[in-house]
N, C-alpha and C. Protein backbone atom coordinates (compact mmCIF):
# COMPACT_ATOMS: atom_id res chain seq x y z
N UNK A 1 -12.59 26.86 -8.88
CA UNK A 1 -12.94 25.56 -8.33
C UNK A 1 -14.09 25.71 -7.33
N UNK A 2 -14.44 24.63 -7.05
CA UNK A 2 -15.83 24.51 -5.73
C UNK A 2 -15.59 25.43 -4.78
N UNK A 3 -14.67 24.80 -4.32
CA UNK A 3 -13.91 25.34 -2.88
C UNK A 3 -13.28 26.97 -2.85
N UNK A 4 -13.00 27.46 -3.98
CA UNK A 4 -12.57 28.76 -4.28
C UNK A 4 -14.22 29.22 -3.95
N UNK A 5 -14.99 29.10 -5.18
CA UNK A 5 -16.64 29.29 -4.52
C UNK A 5 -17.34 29.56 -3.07
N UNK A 6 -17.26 28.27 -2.81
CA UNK A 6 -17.46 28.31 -1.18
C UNK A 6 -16.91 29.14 -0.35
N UNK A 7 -15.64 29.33 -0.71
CA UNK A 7 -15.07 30.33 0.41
C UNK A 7 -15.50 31.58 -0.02
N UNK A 8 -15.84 32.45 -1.42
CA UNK A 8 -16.10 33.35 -1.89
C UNK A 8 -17.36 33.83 -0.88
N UNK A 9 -18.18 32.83 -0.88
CA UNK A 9 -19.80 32.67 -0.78
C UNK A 9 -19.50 33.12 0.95
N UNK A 10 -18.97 32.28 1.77
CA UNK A 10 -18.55 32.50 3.14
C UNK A 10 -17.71 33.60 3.52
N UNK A 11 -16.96 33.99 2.73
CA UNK A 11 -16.34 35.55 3.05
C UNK A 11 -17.65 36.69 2.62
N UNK A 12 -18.79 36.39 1.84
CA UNK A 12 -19.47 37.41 1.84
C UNK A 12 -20.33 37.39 2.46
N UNK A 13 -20.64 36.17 3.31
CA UNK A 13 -22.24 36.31 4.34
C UNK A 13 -21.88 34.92 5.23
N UNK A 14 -20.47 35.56 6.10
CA UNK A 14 -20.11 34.73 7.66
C UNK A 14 -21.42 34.78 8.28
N UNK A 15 -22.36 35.29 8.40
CA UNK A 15 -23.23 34.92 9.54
C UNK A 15 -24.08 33.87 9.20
N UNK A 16 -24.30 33.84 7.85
CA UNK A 16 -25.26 32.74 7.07
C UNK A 16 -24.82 31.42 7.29
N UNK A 17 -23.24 31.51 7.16
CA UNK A 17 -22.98 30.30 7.72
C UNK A 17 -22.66 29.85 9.06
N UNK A 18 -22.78 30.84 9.92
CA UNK A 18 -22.80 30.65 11.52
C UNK A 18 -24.26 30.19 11.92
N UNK A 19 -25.08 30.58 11.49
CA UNK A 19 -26.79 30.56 11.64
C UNK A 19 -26.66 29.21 11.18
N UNK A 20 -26.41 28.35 9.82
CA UNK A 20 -26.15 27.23 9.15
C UNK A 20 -25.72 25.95 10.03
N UNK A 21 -24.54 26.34 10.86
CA UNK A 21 -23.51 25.62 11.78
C UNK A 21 -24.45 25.42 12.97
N UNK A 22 -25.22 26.72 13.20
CA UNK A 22 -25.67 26.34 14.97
C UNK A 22 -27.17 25.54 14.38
N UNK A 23 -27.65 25.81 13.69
CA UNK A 23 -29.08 24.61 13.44
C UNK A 23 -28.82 23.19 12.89
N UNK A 24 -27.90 23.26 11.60
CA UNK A 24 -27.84 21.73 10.71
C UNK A 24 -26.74 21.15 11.90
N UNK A 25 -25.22 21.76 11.57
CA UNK A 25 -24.62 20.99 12.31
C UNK A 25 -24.60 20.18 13.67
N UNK A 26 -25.85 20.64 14.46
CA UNK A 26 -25.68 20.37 15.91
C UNK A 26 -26.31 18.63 15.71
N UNK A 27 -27.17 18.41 14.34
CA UNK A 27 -27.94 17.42 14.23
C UNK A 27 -26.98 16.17 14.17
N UNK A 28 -25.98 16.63 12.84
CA UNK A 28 -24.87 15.38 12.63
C UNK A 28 -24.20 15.50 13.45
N UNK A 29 -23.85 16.52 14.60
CA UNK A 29 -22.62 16.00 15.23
C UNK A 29 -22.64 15.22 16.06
N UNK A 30 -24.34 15.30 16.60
CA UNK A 30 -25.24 13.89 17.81
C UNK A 30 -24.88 12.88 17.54
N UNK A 31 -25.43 12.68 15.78
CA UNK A 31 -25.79 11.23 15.06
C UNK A 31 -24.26 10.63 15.46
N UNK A 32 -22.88 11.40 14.44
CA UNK A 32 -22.13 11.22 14.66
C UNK A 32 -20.85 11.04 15.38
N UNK A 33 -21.18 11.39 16.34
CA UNK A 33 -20.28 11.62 17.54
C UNK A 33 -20.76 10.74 18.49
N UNK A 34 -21.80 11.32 19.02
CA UNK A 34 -22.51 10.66 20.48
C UNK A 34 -23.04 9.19 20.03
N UNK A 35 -23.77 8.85 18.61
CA UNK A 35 -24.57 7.70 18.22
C UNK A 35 -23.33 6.54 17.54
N UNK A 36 -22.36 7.40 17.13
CA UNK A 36 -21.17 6.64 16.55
C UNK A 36 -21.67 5.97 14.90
N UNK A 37 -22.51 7.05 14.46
CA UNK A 37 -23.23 6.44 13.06
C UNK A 37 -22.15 7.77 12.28
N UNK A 38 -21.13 6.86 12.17
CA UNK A 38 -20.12 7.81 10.45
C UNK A 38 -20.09 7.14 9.20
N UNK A 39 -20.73 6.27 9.08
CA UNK A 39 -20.43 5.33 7.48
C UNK A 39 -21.87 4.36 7.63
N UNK A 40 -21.99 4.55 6.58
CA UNK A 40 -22.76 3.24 6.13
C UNK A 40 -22.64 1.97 5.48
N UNK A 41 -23.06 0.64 5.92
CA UNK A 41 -22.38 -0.33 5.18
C UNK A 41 -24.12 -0.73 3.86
N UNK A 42 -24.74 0.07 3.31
CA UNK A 42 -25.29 -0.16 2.44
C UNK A 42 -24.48 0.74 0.97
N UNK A 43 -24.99 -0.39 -0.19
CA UNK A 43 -24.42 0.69 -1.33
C UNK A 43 -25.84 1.33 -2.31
N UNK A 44 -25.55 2.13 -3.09
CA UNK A 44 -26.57 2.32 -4.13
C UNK A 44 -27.35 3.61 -3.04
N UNK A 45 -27.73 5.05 -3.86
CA UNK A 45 -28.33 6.21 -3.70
C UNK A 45 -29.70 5.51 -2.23
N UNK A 46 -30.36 5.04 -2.87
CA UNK A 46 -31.61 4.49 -2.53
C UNK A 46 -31.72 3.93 -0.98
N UNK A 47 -31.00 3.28 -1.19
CA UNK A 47 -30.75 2.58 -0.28
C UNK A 47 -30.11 3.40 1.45
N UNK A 48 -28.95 4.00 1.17
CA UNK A 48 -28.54 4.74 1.72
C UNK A 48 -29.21 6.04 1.95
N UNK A 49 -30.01 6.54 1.37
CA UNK A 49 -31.12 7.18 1.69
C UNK A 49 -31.82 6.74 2.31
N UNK A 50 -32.69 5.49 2.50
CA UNK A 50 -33.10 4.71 3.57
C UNK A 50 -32.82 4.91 4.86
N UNK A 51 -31.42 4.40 5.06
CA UNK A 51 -30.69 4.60 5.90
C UNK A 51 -31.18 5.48 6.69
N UNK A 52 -30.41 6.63 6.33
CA UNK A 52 -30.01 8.17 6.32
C UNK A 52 -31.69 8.38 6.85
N UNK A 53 -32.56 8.18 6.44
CA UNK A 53 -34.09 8.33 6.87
C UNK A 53 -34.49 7.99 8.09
N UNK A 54 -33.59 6.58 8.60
CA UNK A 54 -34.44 5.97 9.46
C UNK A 54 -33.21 6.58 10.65
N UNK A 55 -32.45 6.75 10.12
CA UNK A 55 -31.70 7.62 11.58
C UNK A 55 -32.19 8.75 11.59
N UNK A 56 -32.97 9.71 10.87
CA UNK A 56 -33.36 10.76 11.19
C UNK A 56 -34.43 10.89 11.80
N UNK A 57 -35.11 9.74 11.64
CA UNK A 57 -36.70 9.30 12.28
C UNK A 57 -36.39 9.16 13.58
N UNK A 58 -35.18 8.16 14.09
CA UNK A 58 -34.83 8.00 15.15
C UNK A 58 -34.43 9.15 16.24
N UNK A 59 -33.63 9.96 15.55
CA UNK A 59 -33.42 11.22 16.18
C UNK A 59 -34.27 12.79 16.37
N UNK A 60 -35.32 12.31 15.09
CA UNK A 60 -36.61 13.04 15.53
C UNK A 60 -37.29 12.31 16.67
N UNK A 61 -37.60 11.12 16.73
CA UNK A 61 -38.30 10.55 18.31
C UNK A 61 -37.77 10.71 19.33
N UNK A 62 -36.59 10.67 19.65
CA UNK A 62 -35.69 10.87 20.86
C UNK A 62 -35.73 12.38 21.21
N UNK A 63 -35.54 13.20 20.35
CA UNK A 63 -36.17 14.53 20.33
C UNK A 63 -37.23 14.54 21.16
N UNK A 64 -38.62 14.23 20.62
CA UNK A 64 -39.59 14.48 20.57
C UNK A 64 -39.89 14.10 22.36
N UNK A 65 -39.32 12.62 22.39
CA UNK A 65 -39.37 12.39 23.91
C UNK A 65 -38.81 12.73 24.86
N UNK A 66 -37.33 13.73 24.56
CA UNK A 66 -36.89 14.72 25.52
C UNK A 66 -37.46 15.61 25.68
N UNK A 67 -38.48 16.22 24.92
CA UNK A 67 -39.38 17.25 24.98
C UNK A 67 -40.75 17.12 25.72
N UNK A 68 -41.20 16.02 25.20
CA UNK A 68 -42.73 15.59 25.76
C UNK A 68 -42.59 15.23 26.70
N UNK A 69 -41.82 13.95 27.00
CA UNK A 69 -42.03 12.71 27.93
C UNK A 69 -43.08 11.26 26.82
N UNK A 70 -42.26 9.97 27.37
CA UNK A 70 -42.59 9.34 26.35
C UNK A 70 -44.59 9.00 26.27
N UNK A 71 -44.91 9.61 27.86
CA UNK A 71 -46.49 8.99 27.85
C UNK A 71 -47.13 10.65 27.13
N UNK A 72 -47.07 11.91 27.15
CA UNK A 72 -47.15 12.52 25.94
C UNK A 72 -47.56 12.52 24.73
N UNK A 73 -46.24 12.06 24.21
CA UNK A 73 -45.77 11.64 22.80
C UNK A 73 -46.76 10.70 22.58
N UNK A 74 -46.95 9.34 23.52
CA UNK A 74 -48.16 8.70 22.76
C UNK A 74 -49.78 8.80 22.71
N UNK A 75 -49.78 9.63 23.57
CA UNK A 75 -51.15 10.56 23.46
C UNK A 75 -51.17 11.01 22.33
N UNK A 76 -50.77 12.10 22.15
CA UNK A 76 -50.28 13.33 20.79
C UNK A 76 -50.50 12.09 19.67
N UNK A 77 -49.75 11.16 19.77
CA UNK A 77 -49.77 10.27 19.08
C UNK A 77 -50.83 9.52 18.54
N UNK A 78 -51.82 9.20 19.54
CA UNK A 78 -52.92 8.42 19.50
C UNK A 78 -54.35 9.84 18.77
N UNK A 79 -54.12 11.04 19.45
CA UNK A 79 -55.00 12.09 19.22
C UNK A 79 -54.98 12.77 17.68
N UNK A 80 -53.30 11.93 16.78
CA UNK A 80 -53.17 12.63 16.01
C UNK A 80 -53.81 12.32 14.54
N UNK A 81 -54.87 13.50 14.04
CA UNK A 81 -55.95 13.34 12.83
C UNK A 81 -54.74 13.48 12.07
N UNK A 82 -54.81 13.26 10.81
CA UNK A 82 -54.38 12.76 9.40
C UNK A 82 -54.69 13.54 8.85
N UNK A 83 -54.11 14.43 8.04
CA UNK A 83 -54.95 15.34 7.20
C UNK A 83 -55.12 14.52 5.52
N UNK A 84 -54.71 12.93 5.73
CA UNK A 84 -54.84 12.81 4.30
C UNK A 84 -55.49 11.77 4.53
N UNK A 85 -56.79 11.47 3.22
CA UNK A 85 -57.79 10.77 3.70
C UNK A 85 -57.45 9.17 3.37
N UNK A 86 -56.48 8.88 3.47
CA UNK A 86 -56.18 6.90 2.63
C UNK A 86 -56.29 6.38 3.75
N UNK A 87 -56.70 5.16 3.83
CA UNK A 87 -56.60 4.39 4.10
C UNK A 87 -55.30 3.77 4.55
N UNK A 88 -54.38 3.65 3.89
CA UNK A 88 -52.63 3.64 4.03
C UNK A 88 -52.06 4.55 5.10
N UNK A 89 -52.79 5.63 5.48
CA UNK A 89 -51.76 6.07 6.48
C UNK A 89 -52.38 5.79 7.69
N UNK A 90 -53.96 5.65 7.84
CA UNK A 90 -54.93 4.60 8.77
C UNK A 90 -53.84 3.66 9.38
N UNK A 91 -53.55 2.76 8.87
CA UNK A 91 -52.98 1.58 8.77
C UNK A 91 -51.10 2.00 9.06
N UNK A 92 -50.66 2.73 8.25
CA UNK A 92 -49.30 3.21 8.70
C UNK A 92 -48.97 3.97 10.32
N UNK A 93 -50.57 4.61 10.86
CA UNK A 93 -50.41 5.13 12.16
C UNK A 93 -50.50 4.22 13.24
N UNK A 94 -51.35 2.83 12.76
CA UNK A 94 -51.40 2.25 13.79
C UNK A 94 -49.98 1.23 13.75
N UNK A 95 -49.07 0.86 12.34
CA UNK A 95 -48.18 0.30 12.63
C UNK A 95 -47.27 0.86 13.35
N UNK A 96 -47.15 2.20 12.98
CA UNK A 96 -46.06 3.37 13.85
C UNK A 96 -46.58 3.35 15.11
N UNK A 97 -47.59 3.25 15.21
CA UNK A 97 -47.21 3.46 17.05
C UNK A 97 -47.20 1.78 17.50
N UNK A 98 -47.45 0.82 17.18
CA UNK A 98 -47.03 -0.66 17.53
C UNK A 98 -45.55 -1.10 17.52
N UNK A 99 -44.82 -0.02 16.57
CA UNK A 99 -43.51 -0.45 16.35
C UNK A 99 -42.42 0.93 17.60
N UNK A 100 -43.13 1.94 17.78
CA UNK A 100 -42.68 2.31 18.99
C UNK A 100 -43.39 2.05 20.07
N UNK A 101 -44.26 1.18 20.38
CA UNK A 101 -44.53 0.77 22.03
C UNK A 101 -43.28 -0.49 21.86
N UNK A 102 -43.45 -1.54 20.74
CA UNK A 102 -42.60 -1.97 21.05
C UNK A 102 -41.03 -1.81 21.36
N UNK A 103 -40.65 -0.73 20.89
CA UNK A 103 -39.67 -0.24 21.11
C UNK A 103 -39.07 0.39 22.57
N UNK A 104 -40.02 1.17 22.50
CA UNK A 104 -40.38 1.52 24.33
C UNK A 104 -40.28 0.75 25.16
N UNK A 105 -41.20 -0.65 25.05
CA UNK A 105 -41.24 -1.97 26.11
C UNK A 105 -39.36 -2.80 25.70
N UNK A 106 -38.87 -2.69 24.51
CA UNK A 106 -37.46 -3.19 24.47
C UNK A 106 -36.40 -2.68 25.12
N UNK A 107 -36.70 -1.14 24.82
CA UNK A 107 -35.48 -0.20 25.78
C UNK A 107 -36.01 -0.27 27.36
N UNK A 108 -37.07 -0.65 27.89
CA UNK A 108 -37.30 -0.36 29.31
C UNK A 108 -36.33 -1.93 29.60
N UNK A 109 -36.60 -2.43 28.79
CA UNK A 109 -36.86 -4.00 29.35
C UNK A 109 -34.80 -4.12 29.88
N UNK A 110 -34.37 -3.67 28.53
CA UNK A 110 -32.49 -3.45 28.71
C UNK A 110 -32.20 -2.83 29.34
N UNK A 111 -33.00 -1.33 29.65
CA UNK A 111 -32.31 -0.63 30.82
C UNK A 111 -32.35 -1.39 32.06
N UNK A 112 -33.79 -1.69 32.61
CA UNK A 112 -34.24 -2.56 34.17
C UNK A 112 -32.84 -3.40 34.11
């Protein structure tokens, strides 16, 4: 069975899955624990992949701004070249950073 597998796989290289536990797991246990995101109410692959995307986006920025500081981040942000030449991501950089200032100016506005 799977699970006969898995354990096979983990009795022969415990550290692989200790190394595994301290990088992936520390991510869901934030989302899930601290953010209280355990279920989704969308159905269909696609969709829920969506999802699953835009909480990871979220928890890459919050990242990013425990690290930087949020005036940083929008420097880096503003300084940052494209290595791909469309037009579309022109246009996708300036919506991304309009949709986190606004975001920024929403969370200041609830904390005050």
């Amino acid at each position: 069975s799977a699970v006969e597998e898995n354990n096979k796989r983990y009795q022969e290289n415990p550290q692989l899955y200790r190394t595994r536990q301290e990088i992936n797991e520390h991510i869901f246990g934030t989302i899930t624990r601290q953010w209280g995101y355990n279920h989704t109410n969308l159905t269909g692959l696609e969709k829920v992949n969506g999802e699953h995307s835009l909480i990871m986006l979220v928890y890459n920025i919050k990242r990013a701004i425990n690290i930087l500081t949020v005036p940083d981040l929008i420097d880096k942000l503003k300084k940052w070249k494209s290595p791909y030449k469309t037009k579309g991501v022109i246009i996708f950089r300036r919506l991304y950073l309009s949709l986190f200032m606004d975001l920024i100016e929403m969370n200041l506005t609830i904390a005050a």
